[in-house]
C-alpha atoms as a PDB file:
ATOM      1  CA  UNK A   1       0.000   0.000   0.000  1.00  0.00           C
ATOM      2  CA  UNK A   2       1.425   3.244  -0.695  1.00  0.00           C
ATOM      3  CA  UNK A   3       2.031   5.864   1.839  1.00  0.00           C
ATOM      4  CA  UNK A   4       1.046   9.797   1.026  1.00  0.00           C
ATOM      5  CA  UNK A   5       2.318  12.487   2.630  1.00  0.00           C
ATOM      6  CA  UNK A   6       2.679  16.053   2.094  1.00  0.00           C
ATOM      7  CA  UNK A   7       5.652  17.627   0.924  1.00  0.00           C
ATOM      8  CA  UNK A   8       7.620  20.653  -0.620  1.00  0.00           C
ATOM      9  CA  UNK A   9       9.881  20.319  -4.008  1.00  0.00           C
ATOM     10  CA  UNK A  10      12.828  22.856  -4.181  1.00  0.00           C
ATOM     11  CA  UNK A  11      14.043  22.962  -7.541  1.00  0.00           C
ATOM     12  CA  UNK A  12      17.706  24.575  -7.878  1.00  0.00           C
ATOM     13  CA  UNK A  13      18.691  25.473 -11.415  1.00  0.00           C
ATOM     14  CA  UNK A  14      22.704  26.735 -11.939  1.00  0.00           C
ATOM     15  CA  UNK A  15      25.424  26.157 -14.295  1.00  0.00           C
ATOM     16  CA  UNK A  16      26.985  23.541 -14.955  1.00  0.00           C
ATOM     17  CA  UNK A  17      30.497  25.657 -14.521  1.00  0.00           C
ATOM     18  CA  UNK A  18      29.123  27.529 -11.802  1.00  0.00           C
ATOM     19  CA  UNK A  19      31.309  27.168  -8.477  1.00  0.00           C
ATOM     20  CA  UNK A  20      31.598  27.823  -4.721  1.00  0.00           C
ATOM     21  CA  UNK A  21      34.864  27.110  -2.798  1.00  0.00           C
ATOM     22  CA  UNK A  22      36.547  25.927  -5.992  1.00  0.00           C
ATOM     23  CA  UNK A  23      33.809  22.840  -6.732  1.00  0.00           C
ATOM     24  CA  UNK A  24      30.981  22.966  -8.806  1.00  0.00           C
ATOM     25  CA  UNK A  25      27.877  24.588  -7.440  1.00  0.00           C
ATOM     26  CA  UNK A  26      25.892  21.993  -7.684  1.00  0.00           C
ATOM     27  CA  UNK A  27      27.715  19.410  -5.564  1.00  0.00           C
ATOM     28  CA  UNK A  28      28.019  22.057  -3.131  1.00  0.00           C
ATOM     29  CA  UNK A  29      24.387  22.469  -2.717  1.00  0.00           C
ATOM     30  CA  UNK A  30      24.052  18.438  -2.643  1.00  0.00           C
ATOM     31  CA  UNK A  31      26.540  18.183   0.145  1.00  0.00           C
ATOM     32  CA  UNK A  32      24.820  20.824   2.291  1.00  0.00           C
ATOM     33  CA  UNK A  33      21.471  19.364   1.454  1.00  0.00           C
ATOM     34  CA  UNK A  34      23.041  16.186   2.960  1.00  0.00           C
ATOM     35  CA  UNK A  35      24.854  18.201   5.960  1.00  0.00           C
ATOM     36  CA  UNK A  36      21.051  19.550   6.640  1.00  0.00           C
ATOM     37  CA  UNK A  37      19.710  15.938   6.975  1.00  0.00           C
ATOM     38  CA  UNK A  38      17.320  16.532   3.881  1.00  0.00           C
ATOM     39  CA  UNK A  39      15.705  13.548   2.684  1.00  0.00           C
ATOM     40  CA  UNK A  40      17.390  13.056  -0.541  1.00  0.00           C
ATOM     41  CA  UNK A  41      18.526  15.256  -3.406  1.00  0.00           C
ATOM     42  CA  UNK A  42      19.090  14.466  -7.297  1.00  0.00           C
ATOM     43  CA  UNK A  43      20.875  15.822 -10.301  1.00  0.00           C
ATOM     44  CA  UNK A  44      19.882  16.401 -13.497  1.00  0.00           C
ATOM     45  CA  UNK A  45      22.249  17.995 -16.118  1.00  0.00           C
ATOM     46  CA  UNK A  46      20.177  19.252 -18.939  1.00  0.00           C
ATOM     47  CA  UNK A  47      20.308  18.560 -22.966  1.00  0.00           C
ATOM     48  CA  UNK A  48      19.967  22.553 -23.891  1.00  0.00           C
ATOM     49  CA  UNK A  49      18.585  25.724 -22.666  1.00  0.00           C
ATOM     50  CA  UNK A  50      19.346  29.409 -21.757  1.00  0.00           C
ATOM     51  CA  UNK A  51      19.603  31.662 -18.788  1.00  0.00           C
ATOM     52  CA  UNK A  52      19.897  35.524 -17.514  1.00  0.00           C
ATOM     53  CA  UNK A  53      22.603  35.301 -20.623  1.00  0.00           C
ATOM     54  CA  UNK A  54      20.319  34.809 -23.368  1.00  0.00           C
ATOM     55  CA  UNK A  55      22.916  32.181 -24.566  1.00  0.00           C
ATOM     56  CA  UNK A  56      21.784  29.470 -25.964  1.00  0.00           C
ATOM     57  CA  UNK A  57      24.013  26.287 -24.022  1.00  0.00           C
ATOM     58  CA  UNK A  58      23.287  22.857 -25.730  1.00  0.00           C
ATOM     59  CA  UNK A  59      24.779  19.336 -26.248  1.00  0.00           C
ATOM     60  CA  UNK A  60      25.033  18.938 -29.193  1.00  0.00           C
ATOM     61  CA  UNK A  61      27.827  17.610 -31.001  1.00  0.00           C
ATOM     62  CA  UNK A  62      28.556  20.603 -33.553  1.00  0.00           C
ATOM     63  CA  UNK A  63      28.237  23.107 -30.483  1.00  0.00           C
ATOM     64  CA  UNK A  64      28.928  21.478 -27.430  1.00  0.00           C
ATOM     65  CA  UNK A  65      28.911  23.869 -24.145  1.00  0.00           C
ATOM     66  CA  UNK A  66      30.866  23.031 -21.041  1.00  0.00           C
ATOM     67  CA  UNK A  67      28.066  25.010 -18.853  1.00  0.00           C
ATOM     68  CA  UNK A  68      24.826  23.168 -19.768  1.00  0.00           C
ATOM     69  CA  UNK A  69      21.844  23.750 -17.804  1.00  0.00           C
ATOM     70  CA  UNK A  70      22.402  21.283 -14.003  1.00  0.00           C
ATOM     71  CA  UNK A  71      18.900  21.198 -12.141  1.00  0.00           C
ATOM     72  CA  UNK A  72      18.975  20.057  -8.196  1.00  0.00           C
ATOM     73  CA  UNK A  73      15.671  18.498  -6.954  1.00  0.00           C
ATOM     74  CA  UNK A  74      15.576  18.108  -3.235  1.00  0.00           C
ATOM     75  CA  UNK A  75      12.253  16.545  -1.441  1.00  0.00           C
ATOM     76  CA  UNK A  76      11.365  17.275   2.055  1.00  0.00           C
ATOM     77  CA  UNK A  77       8.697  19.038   4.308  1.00  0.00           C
ATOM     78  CA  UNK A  78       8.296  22.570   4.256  1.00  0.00           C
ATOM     79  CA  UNK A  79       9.502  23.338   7.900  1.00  0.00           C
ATOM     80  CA  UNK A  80      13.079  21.427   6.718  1.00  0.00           C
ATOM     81  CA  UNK A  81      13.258  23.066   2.838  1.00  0.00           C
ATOM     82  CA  UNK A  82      12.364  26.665   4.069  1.00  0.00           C
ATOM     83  CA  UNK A  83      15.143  26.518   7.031  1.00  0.00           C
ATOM     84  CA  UNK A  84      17.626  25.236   4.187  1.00  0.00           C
ATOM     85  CA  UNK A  85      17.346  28.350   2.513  1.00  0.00           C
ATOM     86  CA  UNK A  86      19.615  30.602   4.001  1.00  0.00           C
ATOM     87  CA  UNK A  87      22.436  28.038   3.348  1.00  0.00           C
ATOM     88  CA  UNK A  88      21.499  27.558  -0.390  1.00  0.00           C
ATOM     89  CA  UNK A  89      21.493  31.734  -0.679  1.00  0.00           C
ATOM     90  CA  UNK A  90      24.993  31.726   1.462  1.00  0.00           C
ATOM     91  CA  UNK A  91      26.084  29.325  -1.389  1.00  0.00           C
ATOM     92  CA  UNK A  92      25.962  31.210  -4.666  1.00  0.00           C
ATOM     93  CA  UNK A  93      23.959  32.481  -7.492  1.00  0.00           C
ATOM     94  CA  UNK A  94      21.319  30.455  -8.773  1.00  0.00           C
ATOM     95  CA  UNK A  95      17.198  30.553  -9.022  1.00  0.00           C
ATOM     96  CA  UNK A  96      14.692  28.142  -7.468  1.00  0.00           C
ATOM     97  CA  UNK A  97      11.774  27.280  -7.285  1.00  0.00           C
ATOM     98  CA  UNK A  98       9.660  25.974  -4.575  1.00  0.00           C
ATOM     99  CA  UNK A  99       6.558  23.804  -5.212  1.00  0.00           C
ATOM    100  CA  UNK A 100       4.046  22.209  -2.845  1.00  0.00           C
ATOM    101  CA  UNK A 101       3.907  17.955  -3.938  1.00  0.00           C
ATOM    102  CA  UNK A 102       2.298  14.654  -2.889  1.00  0.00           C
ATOM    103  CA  UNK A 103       4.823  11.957  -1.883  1.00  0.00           C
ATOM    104  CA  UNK A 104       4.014   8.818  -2.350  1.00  0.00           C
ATOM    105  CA  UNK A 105       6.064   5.712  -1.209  1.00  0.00           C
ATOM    106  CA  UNK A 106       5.449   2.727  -2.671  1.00  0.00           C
ATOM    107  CA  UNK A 107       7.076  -0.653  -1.698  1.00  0.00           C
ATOM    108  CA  UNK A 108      10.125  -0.907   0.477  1.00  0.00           C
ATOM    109  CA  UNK A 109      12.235   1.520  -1.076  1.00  0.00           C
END
């Protein structure tokens, strides 16, 4: 039977050569998230897209980009996303987004 429960997405979108301390954003943010005891957090590097720039970054083999689009999903309750937000400002540029969502966990996983 599948469990619900309420939840809040924060959706982190930077640069794939953004950095903080020398390391890429993104694993920074991942490392705190795990250093906050958030429930889990993913990576996703993305095929093409555009920023603040205007520029046009994309994978493709004719015009391949060394700062494609990275998105970092972290899922956890409200109280624990909104108190991680001072840390994710303290760590660099970036723009997020913050969604209300439905967990569901299915199984033992």
């Amino acid at each position: 039977m599948a469990v619900r429960q309420e939840a809040v997405l924060l959706r982190v979108f930077v640069g794939e050569r953004a950095r903080h301390d020398h390391h890429p954003l993104f694993e920074a943010i991942v490392r705190a998230a795990r250093d906050a005891g958030l429930s889990g957090a993913t990576v996703l590097r993305g095929m093409m897209g555009y920023g603040r720039s205007g520029r046009i970054e994309s994978a493709k083999i004719l015009d391949l980009s060394d700062d494609l689009p990275v998105v970092v999903e972290i899922v956890d309750t409200e109280t624990k996303i909104e108190a991680f937000l001072p840390t994710l400002e303290a760590l660099g540029a970036c723009l997020a987004t913050l969604e209300k969502i439905r967990v569901l966990r299915i199984g033992d996983g």
